[in-house]
PDB file of N, CA and C in Angstrom:
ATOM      1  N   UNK A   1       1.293 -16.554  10.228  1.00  0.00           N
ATOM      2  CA  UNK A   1       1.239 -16.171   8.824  1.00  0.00           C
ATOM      3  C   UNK A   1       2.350 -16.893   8.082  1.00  0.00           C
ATOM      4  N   UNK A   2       1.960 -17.787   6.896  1.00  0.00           N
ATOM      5  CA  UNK A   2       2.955 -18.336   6.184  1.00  0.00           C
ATOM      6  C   UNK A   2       3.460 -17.490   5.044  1.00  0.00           C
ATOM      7  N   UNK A   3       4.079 -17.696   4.125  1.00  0.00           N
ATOM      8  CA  UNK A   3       4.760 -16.967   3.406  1.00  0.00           C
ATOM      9  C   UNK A   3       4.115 -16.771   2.323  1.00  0.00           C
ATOM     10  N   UNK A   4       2.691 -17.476   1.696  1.00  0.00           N
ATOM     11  CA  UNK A   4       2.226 -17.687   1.210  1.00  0.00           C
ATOM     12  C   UNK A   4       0.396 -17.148   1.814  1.00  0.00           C
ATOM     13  N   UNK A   5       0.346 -17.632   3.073  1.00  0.00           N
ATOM     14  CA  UNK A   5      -0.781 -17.051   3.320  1.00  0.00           C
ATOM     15  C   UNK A   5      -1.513 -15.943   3.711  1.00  0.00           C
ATOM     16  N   UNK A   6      -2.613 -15.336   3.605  1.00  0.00           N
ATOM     17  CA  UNK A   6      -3.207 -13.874   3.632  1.00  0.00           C
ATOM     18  C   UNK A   6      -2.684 -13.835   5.056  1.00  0.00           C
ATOM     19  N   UNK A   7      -1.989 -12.203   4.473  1.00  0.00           N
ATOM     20  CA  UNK A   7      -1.483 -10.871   5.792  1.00  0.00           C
ATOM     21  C   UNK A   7      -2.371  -9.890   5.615  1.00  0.00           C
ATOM     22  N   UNK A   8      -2.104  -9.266   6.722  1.00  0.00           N
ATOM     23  CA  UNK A   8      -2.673  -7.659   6.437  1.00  0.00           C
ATOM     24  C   UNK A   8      -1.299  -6.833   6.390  1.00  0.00           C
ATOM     25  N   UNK A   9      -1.188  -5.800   5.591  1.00  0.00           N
ATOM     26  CA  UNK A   9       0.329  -4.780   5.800  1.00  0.00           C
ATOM     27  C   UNK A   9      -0.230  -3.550   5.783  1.00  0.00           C
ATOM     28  N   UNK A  10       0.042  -3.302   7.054  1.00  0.00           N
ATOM     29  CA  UNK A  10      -0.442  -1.056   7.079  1.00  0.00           C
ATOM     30  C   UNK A  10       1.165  -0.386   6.749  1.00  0.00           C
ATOM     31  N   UNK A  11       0.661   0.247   6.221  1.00  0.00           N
ATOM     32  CA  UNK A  11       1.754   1.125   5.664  1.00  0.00           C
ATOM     33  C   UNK A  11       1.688   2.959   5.583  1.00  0.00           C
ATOM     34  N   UNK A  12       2.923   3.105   6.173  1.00  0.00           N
ATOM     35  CA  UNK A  12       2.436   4.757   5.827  1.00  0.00           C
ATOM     36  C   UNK A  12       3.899   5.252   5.011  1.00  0.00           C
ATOM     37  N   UNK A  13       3.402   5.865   4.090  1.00  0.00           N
ATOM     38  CA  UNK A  13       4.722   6.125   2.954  1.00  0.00           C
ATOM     39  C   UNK A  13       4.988   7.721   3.362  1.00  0.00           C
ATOM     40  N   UNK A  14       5.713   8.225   3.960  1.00  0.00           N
ATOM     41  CA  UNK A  14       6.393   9.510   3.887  1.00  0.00           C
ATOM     42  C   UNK A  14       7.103  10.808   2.530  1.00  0.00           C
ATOM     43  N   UNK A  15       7.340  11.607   2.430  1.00  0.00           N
ATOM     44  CA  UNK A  15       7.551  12.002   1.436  1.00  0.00           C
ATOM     45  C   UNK A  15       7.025  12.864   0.569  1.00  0.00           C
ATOM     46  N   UNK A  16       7.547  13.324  -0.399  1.00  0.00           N
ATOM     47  CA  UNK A  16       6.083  14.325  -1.888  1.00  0.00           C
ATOM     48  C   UNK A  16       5.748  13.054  -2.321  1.00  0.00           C
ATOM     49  N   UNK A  17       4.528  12.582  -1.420  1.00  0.00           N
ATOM     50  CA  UNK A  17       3.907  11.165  -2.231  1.00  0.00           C
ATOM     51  C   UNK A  17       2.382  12.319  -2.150  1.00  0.00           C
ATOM     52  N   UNK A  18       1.783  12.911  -2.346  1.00  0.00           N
ATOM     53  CA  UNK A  18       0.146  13.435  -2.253  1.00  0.00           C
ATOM     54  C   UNK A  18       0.368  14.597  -3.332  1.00  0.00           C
ATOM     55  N   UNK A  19      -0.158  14.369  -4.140  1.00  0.00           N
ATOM     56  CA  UNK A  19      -0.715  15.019  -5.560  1.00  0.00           C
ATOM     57  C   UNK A  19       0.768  14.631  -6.876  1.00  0.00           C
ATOM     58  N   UNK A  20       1.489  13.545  -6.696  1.00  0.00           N
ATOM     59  CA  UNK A  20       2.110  12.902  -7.491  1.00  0.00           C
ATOM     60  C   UNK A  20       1.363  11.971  -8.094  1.00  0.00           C
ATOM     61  N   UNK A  21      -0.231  11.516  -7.849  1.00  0.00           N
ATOM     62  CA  UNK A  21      -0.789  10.270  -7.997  1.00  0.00           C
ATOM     63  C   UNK A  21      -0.103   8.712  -7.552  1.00  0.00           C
ATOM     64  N   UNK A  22       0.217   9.067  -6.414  1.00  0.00           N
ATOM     65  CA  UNK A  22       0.561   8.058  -5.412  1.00  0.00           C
ATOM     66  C   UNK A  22      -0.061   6.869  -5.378  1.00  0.00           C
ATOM     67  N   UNK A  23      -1.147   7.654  -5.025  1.00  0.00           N
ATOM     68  CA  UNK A  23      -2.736   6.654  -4.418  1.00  0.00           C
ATOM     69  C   UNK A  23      -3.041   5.840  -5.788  1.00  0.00           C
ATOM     70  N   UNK A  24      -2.818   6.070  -7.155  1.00  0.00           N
ATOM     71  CA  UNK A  24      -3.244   5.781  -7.947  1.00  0.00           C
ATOM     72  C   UNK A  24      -2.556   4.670  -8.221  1.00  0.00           C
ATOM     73  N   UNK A  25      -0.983   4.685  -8.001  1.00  0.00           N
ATOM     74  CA  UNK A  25       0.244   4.107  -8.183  1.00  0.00           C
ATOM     75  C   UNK A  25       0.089   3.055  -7.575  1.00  0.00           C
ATOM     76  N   UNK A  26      -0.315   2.932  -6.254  1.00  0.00           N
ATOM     77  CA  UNK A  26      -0.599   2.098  -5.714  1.00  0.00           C
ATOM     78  C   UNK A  26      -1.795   1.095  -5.418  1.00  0.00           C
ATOM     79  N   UNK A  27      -2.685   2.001  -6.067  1.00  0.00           N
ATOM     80  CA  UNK A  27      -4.198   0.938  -6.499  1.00  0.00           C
ATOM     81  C   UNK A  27      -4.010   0.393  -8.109  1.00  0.00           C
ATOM     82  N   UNK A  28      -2.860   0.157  -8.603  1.00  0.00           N
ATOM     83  CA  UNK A  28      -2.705  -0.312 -10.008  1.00  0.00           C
ATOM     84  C   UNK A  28      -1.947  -1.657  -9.696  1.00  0.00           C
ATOM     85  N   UNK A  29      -0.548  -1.388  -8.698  1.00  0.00           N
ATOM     86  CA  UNK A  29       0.035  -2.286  -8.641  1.00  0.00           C
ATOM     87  C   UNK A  29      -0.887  -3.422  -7.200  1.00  0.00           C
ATOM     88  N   UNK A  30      -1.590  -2.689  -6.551  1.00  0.00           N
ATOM     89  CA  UNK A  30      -2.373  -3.682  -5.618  1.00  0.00           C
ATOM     90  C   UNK A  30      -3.470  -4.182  -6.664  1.00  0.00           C
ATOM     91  N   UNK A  31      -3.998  -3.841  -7.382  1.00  0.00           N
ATOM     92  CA  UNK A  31      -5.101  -4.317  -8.306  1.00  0.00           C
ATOM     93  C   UNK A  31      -4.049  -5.592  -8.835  1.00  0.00           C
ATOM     94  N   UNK A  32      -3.473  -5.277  -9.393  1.00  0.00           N
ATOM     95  CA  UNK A  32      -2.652  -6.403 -10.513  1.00  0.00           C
ATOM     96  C   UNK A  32      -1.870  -7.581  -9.677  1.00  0.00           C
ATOM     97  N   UNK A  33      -1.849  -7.526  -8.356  1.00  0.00           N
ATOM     98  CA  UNK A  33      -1.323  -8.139  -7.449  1.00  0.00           C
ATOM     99  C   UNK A  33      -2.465  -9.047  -7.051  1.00  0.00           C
ATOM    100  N   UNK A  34      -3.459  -8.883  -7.706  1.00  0.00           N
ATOM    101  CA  UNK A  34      -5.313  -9.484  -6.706  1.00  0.00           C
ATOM    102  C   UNK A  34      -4.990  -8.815  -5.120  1.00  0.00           C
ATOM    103  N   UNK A  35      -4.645  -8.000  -4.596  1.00  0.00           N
ATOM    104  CA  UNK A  35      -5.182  -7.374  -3.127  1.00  0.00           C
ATOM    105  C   UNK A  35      -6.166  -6.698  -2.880  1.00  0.00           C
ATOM    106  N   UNK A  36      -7.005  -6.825  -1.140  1.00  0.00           N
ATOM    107  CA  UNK A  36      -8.067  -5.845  -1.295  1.00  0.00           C
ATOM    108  C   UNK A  36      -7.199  -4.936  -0.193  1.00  0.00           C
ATOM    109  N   UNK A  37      -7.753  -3.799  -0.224  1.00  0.00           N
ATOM    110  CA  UNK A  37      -7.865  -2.615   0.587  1.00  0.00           C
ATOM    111  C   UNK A  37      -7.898  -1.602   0.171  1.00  0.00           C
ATOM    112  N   UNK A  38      -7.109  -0.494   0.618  1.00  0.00           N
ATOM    113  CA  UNK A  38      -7.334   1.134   0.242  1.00  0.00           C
ATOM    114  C   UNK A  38      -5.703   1.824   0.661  1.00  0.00           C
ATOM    115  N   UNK A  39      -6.063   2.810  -0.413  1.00  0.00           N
ATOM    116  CA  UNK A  39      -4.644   3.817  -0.168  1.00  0.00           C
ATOM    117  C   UNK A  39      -5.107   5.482   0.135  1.00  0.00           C
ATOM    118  N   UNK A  40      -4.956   6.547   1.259  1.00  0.00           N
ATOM    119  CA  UNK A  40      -5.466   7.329   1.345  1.00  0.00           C
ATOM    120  C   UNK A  40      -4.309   8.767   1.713  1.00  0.00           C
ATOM    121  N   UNK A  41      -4.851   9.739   1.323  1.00  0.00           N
ATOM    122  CA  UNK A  41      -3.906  10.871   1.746  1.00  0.00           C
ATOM    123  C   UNK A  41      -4.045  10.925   2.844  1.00  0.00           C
ATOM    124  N   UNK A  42      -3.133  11.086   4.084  1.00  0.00           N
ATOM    125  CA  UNK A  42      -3.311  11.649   5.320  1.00  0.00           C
ATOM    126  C   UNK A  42      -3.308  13.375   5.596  1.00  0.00           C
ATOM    127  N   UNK A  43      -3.724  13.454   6.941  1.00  0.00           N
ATOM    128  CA  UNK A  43      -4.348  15.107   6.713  1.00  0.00           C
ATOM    129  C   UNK A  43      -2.410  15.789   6.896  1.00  0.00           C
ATOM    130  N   UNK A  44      -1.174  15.155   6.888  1.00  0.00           N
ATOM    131  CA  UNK A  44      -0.446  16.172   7.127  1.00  0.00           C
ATOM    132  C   UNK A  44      -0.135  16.503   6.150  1.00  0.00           C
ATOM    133  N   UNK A  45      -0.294  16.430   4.689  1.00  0.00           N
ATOM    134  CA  UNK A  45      -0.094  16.755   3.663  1.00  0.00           C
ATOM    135  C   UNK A  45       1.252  15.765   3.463  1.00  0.00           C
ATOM    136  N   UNK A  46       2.107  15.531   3.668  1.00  0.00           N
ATOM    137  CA  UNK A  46       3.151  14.770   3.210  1.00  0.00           C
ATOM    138  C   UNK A  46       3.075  12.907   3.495  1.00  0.00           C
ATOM    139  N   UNK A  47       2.006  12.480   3.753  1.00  0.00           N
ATOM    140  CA  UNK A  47       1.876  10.770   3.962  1.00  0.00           C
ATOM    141  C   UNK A  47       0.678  10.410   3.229  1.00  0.00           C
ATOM    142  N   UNK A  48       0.982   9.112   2.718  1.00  0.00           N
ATOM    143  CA  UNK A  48      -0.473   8.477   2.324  1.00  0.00           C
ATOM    144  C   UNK A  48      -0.699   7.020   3.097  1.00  0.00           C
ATOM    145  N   UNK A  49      -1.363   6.706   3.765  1.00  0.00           N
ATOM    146  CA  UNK A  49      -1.713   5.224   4.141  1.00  0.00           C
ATOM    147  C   UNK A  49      -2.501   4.491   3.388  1.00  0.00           C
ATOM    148  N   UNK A  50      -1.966   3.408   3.818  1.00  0.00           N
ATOM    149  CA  UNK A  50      -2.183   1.827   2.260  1.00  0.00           C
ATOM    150  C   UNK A  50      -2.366   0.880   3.443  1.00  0.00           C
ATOM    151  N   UNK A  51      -3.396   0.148   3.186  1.00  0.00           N
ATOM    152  CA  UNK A  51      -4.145  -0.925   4.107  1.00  0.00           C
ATOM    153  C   UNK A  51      -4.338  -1.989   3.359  1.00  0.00           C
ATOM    154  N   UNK A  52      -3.324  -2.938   3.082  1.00  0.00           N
ATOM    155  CA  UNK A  52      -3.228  -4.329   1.872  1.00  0.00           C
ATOM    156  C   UNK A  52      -3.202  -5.760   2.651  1.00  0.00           C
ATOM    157  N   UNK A  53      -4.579  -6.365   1.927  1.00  0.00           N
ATOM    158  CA  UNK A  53      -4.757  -7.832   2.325  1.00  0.00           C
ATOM    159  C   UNK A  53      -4.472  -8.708   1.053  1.00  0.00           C
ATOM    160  N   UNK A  54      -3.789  -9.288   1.539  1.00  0.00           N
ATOM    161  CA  UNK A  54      -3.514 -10.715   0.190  1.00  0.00           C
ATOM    162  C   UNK A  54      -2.528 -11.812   0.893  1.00  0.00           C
ATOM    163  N   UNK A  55      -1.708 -12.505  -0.208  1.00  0.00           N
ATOM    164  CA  UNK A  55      -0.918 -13.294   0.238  1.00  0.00           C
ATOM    165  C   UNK A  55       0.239 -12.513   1.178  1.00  0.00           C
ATOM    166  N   UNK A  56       1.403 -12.697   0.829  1.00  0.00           N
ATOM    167  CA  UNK A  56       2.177 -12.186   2.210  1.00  0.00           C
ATOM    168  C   UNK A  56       3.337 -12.051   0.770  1.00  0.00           C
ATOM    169  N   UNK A  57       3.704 -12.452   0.208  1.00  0.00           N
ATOM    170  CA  UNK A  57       4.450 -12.554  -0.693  1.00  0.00           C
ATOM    171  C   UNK A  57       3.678 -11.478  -1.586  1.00  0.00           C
ATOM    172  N   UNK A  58       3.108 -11.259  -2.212  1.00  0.00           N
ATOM    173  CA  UNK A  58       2.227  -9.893  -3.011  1.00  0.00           C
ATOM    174  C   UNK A  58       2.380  -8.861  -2.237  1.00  0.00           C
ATOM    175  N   UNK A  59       1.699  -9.208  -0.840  1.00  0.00           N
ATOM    176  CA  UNK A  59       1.873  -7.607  -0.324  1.00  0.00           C
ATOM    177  C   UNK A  59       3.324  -7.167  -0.175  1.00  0.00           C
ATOM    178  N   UNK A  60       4.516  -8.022  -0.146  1.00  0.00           N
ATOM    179  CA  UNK A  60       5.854  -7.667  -0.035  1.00  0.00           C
ATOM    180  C   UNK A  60       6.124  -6.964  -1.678  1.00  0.00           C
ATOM    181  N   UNK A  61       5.700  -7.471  -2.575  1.00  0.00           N
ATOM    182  CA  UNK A  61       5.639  -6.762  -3.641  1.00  0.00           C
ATOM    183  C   UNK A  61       5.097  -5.981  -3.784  1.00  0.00           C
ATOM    184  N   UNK A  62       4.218  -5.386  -3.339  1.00  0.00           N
ATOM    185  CA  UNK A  62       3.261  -3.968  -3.118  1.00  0.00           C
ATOM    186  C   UNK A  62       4.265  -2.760  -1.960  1.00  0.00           C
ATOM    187  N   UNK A  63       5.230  -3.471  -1.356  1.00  0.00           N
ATOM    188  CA  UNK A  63       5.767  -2.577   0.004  1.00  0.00           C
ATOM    189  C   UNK A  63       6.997  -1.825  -1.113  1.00  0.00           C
ATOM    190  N   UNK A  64       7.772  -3.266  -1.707  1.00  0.00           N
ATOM    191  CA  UNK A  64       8.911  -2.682  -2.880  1.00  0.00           C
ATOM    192  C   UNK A  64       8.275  -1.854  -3.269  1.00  0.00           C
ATOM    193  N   UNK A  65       7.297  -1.764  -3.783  1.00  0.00           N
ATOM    194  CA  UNK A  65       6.790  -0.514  -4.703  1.00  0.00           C
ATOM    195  C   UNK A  65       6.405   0.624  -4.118  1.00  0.00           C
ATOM    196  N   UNK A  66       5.750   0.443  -2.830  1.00  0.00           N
ATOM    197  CA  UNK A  66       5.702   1.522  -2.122  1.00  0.00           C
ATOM    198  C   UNK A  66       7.191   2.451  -1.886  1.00  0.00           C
ATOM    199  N   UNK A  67       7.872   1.724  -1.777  1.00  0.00           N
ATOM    200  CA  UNK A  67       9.291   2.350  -1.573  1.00  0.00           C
ATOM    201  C   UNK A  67       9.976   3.136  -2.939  1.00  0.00           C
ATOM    202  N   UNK A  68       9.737   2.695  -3.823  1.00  0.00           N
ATOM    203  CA  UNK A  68       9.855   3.232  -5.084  1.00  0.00           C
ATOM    204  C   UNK A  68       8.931   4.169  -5.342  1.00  0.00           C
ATOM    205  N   UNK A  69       7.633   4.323  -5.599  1.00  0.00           N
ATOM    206  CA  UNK A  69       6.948   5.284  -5.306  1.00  0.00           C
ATOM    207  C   UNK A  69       7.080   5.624  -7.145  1.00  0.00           C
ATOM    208  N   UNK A  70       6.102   6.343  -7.641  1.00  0.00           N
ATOM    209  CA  UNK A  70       6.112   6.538  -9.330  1.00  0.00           C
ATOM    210  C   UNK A  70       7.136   7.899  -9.558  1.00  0.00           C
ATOM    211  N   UNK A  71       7.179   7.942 -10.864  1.00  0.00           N
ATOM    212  CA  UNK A  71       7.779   9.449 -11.164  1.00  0.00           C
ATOM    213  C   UNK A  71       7.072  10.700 -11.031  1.00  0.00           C
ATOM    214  N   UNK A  72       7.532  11.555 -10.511  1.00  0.00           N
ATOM    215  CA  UNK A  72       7.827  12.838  -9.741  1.00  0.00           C
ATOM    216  C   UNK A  72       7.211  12.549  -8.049  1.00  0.00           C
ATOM    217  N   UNK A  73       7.552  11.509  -7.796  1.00  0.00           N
ATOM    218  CA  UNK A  73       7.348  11.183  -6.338  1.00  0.00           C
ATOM    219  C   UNK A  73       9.085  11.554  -5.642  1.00  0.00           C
ATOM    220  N   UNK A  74       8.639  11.470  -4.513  1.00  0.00           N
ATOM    221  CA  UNK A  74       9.746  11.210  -3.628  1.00  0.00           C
ATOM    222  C   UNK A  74       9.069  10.556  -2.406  1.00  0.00           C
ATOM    223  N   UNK A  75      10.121   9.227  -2.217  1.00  0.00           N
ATOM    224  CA  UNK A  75       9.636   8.850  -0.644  1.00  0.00           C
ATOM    225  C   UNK A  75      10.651   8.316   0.108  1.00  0.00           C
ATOM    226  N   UNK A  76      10.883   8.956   1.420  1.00  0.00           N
ATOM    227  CA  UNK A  76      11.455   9.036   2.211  1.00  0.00           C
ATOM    228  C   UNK A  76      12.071   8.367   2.637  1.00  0.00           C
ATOM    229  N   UNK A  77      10.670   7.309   3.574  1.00  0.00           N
ATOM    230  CA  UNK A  77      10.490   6.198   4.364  1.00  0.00           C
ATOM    231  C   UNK A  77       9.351   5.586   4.448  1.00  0.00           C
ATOM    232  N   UNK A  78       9.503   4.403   4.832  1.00  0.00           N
ATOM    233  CA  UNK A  78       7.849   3.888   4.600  1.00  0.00           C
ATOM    234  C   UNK A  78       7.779   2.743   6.133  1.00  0.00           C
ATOM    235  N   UNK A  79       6.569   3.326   6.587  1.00  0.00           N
ATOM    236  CA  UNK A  79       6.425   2.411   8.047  1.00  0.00           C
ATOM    237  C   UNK A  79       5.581   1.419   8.104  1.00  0.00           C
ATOM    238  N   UNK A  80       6.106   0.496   8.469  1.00  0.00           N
ATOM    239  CA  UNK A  80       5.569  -1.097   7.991  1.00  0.00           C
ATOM    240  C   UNK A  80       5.191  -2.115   9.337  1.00  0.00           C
ATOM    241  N   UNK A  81       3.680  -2.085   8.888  1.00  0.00           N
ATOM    242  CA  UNK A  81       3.709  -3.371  10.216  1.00  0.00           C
ATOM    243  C   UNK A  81       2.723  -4.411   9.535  1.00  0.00           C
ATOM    244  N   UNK A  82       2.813  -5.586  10.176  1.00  0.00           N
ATOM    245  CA  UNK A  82       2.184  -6.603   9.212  1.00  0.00           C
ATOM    246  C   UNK A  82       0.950  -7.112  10.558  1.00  0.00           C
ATOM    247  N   UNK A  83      -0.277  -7.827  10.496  1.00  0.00           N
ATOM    248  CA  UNK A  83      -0.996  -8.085  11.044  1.00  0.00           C
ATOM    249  C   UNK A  83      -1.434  -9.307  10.373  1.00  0.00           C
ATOM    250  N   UNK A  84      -2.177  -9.962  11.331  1.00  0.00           N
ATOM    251  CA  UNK A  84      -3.561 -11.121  10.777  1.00  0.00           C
ATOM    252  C   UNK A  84      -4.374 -10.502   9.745  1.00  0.00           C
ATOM    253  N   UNK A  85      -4.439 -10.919   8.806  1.00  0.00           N
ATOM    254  CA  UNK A  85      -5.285 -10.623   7.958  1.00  0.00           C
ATOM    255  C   UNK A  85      -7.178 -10.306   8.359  1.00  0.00           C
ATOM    256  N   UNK A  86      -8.081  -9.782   8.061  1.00  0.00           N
ATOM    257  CA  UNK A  86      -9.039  -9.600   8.570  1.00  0.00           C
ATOM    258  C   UNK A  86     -10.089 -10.023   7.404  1.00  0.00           C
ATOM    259  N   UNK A  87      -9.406 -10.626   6.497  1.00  0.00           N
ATOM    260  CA  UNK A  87     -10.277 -10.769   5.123  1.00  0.00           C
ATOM    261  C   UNK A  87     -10.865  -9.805   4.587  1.00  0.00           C
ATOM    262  N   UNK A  88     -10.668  -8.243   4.332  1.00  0.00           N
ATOM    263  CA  UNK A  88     -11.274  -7.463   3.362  1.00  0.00           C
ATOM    264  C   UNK A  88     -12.147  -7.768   1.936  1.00  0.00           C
ATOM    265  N   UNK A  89     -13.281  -7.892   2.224  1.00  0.00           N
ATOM    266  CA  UNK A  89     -13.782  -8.046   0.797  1.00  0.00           C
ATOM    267  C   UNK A  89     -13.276  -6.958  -0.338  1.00  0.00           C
ATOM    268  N   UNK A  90     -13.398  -7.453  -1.482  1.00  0.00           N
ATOM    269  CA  UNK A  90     -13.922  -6.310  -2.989  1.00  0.00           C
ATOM    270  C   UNK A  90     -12.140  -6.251  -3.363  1.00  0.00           C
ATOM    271  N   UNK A  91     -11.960  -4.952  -4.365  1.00  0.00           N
ATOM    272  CA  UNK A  91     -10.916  -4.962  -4.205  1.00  0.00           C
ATOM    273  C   UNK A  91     -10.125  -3.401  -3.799  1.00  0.00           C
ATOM    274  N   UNK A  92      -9.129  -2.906  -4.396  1.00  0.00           N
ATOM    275  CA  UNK A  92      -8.222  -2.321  -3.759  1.00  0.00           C
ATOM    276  C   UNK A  92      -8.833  -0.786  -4.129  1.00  0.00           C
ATOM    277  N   UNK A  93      -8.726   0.042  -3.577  1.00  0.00           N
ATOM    278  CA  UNK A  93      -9.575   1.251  -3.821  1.00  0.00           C
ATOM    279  C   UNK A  93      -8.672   2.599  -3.295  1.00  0.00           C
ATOM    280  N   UNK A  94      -9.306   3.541  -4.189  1.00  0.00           N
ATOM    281  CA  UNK A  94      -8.551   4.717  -3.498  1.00  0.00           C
ATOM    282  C   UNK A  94      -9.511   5.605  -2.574  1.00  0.00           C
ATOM    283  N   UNK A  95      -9.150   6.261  -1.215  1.00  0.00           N
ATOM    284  CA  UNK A  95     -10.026   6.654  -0.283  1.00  0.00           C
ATOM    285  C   UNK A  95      -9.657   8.317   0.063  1.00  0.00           C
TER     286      UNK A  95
END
């Protein structure tokens, strides 16, 4: 993966990120970034997972933001692993 070319980044954001509009937060700034994937609540009530394909440089700008997280959020920590991209069609969606 070059610095420039499509990654995949899974991410799980920790925290009061689920009913802050998290998911939303993060399908605005992945939209405006051109990324495809999805951002979803997980069942423990306190995580949401974000599944972002694009350049490698965007999705690092999508992770900053994950870490920031919108107002009346709080986030913790955020767990980050990067992969081969798998080419996701369409674009970034909330699940």
């Amino acid at each position: 993966m070059t610095q420039d070319g499509p990654a995949r980044l899974y991410a799980l954001a920790h925290g009061r990120v689920q009913g802050v509009y998290f998911r939303a937060f993060v399908q605005r700034h992945a939209s405006a970034l051109r990324l495809a994937g999805w951002a979803r609540n997980m069942p423990d009530g306190a995580s949401v997972e974000v599944v972002a394909e694009g350049p490698q440089a965007s999705l690092e700008s999508l992770l900053a933001q994950l870490r920031a997280g919108p107002p009346g959020s709080r986030v913790d920590f955020v767990e980050e692993s990067w992969m081969a991209a798998e080419e996701l069609d369409g674009s970034f969606q909330i699940r």
